[in-house]
N, C-alpha and C. Protein backbone atom coordinates (compact mmCIF):
# COMPACT_ATOMS: atom_id res chain seq x y z
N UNK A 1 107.76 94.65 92.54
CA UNK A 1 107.69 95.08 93.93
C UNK A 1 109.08 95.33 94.51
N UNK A 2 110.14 94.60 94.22
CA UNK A 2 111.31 94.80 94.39
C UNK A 2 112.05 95.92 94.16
N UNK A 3 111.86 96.15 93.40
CA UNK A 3 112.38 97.84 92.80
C UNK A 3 112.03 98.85 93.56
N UNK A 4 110.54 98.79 93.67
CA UNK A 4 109.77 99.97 94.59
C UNK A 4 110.52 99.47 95.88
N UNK A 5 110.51 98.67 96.50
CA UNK A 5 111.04 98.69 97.77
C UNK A 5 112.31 99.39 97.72
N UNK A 6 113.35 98.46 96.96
CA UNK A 6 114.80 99.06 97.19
C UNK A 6 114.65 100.60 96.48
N UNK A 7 113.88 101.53 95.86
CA UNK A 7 113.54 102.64 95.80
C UNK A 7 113.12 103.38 97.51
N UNK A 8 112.03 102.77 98.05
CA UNK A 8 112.08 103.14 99.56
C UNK A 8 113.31 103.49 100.35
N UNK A 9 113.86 102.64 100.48
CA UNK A 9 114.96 102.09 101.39
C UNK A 9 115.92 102.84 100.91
N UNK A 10 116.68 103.28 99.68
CA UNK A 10 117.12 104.49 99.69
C UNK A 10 116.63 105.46 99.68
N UNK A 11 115.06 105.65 99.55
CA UNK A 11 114.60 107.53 100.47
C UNK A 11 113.14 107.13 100.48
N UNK A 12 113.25 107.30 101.89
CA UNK A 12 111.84 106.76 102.68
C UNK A 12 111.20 108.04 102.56
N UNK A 13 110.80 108.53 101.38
CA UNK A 13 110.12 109.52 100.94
C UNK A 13 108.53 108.62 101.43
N UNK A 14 107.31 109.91 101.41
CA UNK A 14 105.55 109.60 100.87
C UNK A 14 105.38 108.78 99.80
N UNK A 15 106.33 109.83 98.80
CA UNK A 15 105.94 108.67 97.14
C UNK A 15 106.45 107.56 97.27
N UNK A 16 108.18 106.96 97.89
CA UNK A 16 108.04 105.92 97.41
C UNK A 16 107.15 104.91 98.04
N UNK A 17 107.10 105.08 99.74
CA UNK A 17 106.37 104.41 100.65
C UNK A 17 104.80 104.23 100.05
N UNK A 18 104.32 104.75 99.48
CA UNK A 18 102.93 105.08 98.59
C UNK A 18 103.15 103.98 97.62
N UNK A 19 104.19 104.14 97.31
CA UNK A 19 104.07 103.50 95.84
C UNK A 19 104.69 102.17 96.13
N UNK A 20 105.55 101.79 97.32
CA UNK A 20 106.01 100.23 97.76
C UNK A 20 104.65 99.79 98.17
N UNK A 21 103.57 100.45 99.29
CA UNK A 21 102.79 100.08 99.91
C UNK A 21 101.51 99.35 98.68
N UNK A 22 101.13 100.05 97.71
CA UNK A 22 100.48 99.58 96.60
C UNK A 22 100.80 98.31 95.91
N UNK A 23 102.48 98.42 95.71
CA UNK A 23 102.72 97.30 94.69
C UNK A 23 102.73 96.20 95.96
N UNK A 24 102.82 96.13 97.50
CA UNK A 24 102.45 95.05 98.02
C UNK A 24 101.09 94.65 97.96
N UNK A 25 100.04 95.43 98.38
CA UNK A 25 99.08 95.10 98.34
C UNK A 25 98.18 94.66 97.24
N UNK A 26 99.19 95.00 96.08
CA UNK A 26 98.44 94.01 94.96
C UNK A 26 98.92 93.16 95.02
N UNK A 27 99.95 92.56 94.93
CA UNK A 27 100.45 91.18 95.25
C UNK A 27 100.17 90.13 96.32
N UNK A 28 99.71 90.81 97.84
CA UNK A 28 98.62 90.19 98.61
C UNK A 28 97.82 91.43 99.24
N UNK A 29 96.48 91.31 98.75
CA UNK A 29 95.27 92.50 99.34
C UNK A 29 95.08 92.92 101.04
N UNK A 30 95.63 91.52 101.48
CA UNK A 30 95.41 91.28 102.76
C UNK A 30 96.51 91.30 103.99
N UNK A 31 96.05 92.33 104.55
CA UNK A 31 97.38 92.88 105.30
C UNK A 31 97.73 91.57 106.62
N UNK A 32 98.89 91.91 107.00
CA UNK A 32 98.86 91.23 108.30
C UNK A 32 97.90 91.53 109.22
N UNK A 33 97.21 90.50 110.25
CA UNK A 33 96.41 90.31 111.24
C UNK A 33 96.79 90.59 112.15
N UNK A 34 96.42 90.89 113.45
CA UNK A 34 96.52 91.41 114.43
C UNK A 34 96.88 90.33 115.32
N UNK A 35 95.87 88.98 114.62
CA UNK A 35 96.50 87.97 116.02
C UNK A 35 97.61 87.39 115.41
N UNK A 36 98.51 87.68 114.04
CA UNK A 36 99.16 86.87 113.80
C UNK A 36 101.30 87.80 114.37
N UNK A 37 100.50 89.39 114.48
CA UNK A 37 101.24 90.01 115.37
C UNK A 37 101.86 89.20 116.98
N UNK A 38 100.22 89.66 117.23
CA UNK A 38 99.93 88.75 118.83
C UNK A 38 101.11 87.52 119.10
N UNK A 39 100.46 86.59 117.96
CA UNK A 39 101.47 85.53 118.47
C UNK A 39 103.13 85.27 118.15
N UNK A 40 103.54 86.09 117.40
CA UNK A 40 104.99 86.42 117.29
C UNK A 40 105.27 87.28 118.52
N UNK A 41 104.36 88.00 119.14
CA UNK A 41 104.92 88.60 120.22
C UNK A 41 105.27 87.68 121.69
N UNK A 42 103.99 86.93 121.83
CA UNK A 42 104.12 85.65 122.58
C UNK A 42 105.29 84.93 122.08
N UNK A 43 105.43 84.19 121.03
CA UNK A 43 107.10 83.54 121.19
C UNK A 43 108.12 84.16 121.26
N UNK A 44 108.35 85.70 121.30
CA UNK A 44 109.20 86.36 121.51
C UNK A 44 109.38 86.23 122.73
N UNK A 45 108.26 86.66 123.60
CA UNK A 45 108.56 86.56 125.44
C UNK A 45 108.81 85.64 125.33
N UNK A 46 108.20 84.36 124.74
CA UNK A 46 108.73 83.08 125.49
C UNK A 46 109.83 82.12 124.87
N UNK A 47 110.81 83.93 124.18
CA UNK A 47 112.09 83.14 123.86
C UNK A 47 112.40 82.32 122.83
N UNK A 48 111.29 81.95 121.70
CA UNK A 48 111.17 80.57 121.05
C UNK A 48 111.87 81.80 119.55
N UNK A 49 112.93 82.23 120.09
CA UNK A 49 113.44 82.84 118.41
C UNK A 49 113.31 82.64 117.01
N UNK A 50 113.55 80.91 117.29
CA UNK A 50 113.57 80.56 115.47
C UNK A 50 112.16 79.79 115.39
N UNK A 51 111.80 80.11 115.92
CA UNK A 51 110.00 80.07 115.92
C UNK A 51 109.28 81.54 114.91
N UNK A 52 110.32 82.25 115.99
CA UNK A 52 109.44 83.81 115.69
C UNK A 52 109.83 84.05 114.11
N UNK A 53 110.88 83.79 113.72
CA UNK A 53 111.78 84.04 112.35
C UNK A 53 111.09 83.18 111.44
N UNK A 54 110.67 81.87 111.68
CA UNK A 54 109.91 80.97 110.79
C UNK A 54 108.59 81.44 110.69
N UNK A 55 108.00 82.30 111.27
CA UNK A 55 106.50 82.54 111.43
C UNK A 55 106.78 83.82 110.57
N UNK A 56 107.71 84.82 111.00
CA UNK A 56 108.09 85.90 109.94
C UNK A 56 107.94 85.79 108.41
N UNK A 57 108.80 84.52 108.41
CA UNK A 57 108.46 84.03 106.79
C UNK A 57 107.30 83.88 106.44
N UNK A 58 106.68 83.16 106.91
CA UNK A 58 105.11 82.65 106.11
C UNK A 58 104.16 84.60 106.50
N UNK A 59 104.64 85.17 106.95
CA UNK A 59 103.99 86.62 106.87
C UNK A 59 103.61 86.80 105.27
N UNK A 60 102.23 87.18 104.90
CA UNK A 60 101.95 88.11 103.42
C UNK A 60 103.06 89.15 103.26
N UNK A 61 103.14 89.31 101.85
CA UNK A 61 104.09 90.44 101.63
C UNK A 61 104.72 92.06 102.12
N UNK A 62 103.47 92.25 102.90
CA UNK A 62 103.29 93.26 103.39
C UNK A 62 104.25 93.64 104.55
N UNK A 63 104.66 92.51 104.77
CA UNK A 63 105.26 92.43 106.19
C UNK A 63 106.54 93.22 105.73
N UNK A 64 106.91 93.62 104.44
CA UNK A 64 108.25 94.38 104.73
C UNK A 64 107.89 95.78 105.14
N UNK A 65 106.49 96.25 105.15
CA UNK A 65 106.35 97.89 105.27
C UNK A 65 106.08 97.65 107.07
N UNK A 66 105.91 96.79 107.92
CA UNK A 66 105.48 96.69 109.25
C UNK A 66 106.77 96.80 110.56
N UNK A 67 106.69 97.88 110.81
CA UNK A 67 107.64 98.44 111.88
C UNK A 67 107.81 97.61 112.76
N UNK A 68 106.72 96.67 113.07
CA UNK A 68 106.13 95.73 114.10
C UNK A 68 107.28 94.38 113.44
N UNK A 69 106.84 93.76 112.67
CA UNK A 69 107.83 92.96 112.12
C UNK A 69 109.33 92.98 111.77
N UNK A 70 109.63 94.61 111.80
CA UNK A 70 111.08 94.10 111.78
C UNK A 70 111.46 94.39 113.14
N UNK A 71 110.64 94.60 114.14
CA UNK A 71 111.25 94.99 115.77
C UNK A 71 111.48 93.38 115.88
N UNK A 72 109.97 92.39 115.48
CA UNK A 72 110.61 91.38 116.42
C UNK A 72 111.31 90.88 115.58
N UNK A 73 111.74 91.01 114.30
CA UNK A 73 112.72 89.97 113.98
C UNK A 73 114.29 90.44 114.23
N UNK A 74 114.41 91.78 114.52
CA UNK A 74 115.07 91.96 115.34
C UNK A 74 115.77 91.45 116.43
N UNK A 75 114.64 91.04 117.12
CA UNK A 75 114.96 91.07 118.49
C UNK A 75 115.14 89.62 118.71
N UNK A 76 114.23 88.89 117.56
CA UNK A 76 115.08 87.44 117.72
C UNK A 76 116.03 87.05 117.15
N UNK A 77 116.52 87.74 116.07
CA UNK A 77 117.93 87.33 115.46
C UNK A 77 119.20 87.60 116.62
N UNK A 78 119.09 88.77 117.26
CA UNK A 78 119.71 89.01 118.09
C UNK A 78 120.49 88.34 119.22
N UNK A 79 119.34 88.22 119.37
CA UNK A 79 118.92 86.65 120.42
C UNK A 79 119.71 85.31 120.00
N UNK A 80 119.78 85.38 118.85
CA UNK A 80 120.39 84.27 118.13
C UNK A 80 121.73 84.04 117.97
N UNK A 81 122.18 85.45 117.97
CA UNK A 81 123.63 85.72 118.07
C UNK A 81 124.08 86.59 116.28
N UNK A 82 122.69 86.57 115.86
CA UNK A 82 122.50 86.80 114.03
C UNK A 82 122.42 88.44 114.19
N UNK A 83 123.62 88.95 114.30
CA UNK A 83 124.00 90.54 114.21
C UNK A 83 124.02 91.20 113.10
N UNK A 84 124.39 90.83 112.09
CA UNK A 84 124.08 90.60 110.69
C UNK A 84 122.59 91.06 110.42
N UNK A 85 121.19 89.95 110.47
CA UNK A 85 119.91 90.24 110.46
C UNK A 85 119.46 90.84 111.42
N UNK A 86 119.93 90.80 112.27
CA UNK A 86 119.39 92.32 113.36
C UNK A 86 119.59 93.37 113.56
N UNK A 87 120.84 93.82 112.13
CA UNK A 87 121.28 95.27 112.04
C UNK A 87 120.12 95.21 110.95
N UNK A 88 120.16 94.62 109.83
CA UNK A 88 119.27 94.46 109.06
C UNK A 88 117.92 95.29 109.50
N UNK A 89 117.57 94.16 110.15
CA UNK A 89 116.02 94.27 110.52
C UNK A 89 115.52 95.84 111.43
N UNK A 90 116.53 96.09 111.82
CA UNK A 90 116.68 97.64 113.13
C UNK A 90 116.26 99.06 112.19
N UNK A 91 117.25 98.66 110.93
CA UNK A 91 117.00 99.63 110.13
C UNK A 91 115.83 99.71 109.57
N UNK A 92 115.37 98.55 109.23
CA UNK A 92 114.11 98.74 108.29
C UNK A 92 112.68 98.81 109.00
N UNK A 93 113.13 98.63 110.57
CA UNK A 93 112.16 99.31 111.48
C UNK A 93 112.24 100.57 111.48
N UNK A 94 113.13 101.42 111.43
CA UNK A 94 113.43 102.82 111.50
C UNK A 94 112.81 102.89 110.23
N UNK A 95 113.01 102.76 108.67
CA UNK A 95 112.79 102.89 107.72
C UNK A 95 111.53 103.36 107.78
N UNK A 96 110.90 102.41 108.24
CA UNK A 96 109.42 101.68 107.60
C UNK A 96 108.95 102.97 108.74
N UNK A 97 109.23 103.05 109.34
CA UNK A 97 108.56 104.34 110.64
C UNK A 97 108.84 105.56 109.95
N UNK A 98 109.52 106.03 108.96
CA UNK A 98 109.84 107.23 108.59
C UNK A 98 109.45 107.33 107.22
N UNK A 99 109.07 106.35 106.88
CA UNK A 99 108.11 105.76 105.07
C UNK A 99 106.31 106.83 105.93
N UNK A 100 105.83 105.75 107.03
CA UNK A 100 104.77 106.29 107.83
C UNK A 100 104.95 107.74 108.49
N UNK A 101 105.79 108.28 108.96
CA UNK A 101 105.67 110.07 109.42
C UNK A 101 105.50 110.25 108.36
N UNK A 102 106.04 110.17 106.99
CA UNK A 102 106.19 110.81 105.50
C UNK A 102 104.98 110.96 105.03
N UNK A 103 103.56 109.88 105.34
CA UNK A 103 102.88 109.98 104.55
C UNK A 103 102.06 111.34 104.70
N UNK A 104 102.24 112.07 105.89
CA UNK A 104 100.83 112.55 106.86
C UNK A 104 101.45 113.51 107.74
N UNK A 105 100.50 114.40 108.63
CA UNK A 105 101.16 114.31 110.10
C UNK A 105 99.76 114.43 110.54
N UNK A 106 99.41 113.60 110.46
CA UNK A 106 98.20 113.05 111.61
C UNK A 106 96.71 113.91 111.58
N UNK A 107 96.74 114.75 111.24
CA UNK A 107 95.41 115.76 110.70
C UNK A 107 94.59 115.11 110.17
N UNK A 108 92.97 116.08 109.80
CA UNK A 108 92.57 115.24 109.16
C UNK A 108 92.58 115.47 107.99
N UNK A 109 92.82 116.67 107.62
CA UNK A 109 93.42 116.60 106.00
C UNK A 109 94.93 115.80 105.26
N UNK A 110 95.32 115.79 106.52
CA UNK A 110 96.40 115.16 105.64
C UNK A 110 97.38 113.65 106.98
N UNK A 111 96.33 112.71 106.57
CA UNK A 111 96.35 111.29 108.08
C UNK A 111 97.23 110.86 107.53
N UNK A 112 97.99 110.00 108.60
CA UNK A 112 98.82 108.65 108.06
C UNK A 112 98.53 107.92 107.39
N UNK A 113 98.76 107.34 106.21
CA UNK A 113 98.35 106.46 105.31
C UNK A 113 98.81 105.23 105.67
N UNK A 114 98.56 104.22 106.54
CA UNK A 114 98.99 102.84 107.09
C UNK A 114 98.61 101.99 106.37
N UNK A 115 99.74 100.60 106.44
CA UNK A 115 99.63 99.13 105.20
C UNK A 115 98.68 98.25 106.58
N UNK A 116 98.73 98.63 107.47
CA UNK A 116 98.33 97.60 108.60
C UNK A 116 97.94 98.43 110.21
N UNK A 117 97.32 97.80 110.77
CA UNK A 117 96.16 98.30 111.71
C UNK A 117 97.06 98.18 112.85
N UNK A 118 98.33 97.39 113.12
CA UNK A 118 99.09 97.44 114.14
C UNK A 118 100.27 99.34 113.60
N UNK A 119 100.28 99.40 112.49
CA UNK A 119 100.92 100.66 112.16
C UNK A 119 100.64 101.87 113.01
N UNK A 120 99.22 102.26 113.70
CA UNK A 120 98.78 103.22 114.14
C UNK A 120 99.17 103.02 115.87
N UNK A 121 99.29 101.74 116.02
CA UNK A 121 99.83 101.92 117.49
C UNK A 121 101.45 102.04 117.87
N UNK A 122 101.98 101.40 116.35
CA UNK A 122 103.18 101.85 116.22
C UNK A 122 103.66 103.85 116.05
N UNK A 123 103.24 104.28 115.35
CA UNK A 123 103.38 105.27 115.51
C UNK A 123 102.66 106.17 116.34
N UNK A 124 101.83 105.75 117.17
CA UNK A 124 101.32 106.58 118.39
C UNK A 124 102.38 106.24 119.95
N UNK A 125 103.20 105.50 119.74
CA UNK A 125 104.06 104.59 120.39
C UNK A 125 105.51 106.01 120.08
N UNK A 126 105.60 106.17 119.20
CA UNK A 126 106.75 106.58 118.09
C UNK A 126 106.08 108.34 119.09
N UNK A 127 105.18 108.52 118.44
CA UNK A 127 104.95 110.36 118.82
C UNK A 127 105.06 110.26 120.45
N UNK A 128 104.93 109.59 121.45
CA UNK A 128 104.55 109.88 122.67
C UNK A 128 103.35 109.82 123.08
N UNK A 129 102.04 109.62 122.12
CA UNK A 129 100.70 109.06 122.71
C UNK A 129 100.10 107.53 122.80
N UNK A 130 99.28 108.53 124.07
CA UNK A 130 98.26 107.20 124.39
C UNK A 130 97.39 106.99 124.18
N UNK A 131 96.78 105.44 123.30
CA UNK A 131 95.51 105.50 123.06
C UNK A 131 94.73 105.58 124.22
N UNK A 132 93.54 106.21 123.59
CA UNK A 132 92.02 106.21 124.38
C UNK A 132 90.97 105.34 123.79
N UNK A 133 90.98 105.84 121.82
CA UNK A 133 89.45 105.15 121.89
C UNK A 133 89.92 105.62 120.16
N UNK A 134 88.74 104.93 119.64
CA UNK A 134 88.97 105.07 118.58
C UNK A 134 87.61 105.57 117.84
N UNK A 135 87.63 106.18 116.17
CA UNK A 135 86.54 105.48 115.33
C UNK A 135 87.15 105.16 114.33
N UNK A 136 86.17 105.07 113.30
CA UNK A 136 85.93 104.67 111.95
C UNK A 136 85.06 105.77 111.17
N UNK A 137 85.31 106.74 110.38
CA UNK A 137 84.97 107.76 109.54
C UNK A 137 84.91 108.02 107.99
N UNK A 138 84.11 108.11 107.20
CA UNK A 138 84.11 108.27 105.98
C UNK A 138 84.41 110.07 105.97
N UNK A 139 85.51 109.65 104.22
CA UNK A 139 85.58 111.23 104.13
C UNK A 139 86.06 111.08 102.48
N UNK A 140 85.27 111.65 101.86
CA UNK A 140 85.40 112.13 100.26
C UNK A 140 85.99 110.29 99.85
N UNK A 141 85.27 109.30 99.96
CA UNK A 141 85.61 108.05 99.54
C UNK A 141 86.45 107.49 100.23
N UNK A 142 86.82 107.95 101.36
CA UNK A 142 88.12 107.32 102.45
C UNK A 142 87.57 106.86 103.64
N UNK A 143 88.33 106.07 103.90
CA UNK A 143 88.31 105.26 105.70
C UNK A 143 89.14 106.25 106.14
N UNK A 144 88.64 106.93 107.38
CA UNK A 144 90.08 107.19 108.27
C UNK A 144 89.79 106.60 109.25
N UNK A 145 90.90 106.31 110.28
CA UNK A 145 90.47 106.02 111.57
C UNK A 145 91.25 107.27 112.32
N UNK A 146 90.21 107.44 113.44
CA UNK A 146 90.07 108.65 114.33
C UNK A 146 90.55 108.21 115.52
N UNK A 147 91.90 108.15 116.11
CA UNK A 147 92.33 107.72 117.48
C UNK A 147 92.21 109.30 118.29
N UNK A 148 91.70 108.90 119.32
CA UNK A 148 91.77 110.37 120.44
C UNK A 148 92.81 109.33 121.45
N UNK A 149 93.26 110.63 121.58
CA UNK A 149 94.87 109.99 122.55
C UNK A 149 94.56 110.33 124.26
N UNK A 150 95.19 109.76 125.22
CA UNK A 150 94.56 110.55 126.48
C UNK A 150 94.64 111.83 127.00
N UNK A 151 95.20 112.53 125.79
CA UNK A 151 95.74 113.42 126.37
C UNK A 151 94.37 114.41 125.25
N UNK A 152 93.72 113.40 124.89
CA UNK A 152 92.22 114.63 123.85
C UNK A 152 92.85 115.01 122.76
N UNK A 153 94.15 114.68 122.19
CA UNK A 153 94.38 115.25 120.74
C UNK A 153 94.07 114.23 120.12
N UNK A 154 93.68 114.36 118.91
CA UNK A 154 93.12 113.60 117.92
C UNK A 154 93.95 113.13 116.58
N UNK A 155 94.20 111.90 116.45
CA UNK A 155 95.63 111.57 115.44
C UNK A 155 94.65 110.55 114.34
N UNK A 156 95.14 111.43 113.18
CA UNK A 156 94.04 110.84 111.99
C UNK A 156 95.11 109.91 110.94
N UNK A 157 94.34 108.67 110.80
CA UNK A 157 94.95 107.43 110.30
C UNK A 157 93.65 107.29 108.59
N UNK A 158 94.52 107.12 107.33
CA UNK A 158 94.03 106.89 106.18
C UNK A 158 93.92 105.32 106.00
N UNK A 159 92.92 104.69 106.82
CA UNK A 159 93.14 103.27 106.45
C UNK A 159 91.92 102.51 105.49
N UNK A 160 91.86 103.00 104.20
CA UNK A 160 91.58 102.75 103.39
C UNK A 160 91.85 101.63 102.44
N UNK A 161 93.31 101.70 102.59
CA UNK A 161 93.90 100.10 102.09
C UNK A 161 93.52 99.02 102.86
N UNK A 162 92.86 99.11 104.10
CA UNK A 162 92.85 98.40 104.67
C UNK A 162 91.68 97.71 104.08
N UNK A 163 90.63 98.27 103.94
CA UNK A 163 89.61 97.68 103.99
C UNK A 163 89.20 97.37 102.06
N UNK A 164 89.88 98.45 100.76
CA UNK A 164 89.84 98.22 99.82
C UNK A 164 90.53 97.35 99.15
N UNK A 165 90.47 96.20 98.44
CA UNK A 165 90.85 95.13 97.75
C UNK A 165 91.36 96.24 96.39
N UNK A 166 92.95 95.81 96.00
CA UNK A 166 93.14 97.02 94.38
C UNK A 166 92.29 96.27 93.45
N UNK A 167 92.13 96.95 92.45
CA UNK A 167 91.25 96.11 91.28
C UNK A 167 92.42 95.21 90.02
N UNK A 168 92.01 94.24 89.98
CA UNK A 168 93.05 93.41 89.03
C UNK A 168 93.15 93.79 87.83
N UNK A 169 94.26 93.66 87.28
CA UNK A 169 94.88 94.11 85.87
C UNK A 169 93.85 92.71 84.96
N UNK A 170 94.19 93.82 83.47
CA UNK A 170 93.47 92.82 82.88
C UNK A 170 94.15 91.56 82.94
N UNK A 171 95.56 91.53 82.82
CA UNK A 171 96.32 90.35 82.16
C UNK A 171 95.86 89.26 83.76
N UNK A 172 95.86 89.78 85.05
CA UNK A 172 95.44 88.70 86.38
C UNK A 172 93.94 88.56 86.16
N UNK A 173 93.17 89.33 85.55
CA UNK A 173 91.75 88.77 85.87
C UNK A 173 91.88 87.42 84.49
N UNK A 174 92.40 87.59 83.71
CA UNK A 174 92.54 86.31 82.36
C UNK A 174 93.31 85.32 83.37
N UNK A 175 94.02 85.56 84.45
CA UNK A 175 94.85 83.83 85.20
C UNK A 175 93.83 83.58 85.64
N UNK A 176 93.12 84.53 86.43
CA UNK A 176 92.02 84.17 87.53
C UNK A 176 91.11 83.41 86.66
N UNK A 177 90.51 83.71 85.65
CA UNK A 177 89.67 83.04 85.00
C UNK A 177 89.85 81.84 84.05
N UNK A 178 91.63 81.90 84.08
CA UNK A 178 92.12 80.04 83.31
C UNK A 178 91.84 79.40 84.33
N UNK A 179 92.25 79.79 85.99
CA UNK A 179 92.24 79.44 86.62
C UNK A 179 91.25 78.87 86.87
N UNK A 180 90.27 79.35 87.38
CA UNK A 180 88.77 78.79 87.85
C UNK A 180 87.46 78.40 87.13
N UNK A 181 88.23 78.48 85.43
CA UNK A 181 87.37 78.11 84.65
C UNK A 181 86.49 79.05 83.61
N UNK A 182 86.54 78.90 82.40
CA UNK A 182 85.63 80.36 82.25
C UNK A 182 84.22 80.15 82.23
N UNK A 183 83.50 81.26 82.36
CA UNK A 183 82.10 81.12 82.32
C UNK A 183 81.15 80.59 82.15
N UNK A 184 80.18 80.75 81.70
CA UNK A 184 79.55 78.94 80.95
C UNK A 184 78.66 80.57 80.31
N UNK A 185 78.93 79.73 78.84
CA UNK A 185 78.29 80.57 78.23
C UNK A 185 76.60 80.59 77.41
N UNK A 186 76.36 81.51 77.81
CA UNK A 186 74.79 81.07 77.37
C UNK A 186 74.43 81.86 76.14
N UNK A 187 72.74 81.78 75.67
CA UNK A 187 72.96 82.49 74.97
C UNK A 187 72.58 84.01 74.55
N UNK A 188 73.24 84.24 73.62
CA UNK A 188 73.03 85.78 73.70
C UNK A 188 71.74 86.43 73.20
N UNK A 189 70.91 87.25 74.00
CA UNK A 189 70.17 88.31 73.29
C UNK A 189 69.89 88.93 72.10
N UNK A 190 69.31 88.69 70.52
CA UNK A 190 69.78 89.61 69.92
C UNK A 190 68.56 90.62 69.81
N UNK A 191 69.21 91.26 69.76
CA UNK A 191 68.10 92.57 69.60
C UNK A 191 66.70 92.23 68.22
N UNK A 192 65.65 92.84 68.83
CA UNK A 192 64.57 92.22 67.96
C UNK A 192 64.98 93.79 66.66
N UNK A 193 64.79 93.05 65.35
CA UNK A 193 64.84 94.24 64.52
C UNK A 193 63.35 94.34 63.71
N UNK A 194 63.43 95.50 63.45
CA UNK A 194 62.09 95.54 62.85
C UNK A 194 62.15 95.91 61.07
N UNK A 195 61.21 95.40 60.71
CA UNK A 195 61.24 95.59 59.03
C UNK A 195 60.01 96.06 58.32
């Protein structure tokens, strides 16, 4: 996953952002939450910096593709007097926002491909719109989500990762199964033969 990232980060191309966004989500399926946004935003207003930075950490992996996460860690390193991690973090908000224009431009042939459900308000934030309303749409095996903005244009989001789990390699489905035990084996069928 490391590689693909520092591949990003020197060119916040579609492919590599495509291809960082994958190797996170196999490593955790499960994107950041919305309330776990929420409440980093709350200790931000209420100032609690190395609160917000400790909560950053325990974030799933994902959190390096989230525009949202490096604003506030940003904004609390800053705070901290940590100029250093808040040049850091500034950039890889910019980054991570230009990984997302790359994937798409908002159509519905060709949507933003987002790691996380706060991504779409980030970049409707980023273009100059306002949400209105949303759906949820199937299309040729895809989730999109359908934001209409107030202004009636329609900005199409590929959030498919969101809701699909990747399928495990053989070599993780063999941990998973030292792990939890193997099967209990019964017995087998054999075919009746005839003579």
């Amino acid at each position: 996953m490391q590689r693909r990232f520092t591949q990003f980060v020197e060119s916040p191309t579609r492919e590599n952002y495509l291809a960082v966004r994958d190797a996170v989500l196999r490593r955790t399926p499960l994107p950041i939450q919305a309330a776990d946004l929420a409440e980093l935003m709350r200790l931000l207003d209420a100032q609690a910096h190395e609160e917000v930075l400790a909560r950053v950490e325990l974030l799933p992996a994902s959190k390096v593709l989230s525009p949202r996460v490096h604003f506030v860690t940003a904004e609390a390193a800053e705070a901290l007097g940590d100029a250093e991690t808040g040049e850091l973090a500034r950039m890889l908000f910019v980054l991570s926002l230009q990984g997302l224009l790359a994937t798409g431009d908002g159509t519905e042939t060709t949507p933003y491909a987002i790691c996380h459900a706060s991504d779409e308000h980030d970049l409707l934030e980023i273009l100059g719109r306002e949400f209105a309303s949303q759906a949820l749409v199937e299309r040729d095996g895809r989730l999109l989500d359908v934001v209409t903005c107030a202004d009636g244009r329609q900005v199409w989001f590929d959030a498919t990762a969101l809701f699909q789990r990747p399928k495990l390699s053989a070599t993780k489905r063999r941990r998973k199964t030292a792990i939890h035990g193997r099967r209990p084996r019964g017995r087998r069928a054999t075919p009746a033969t005839s003579r």
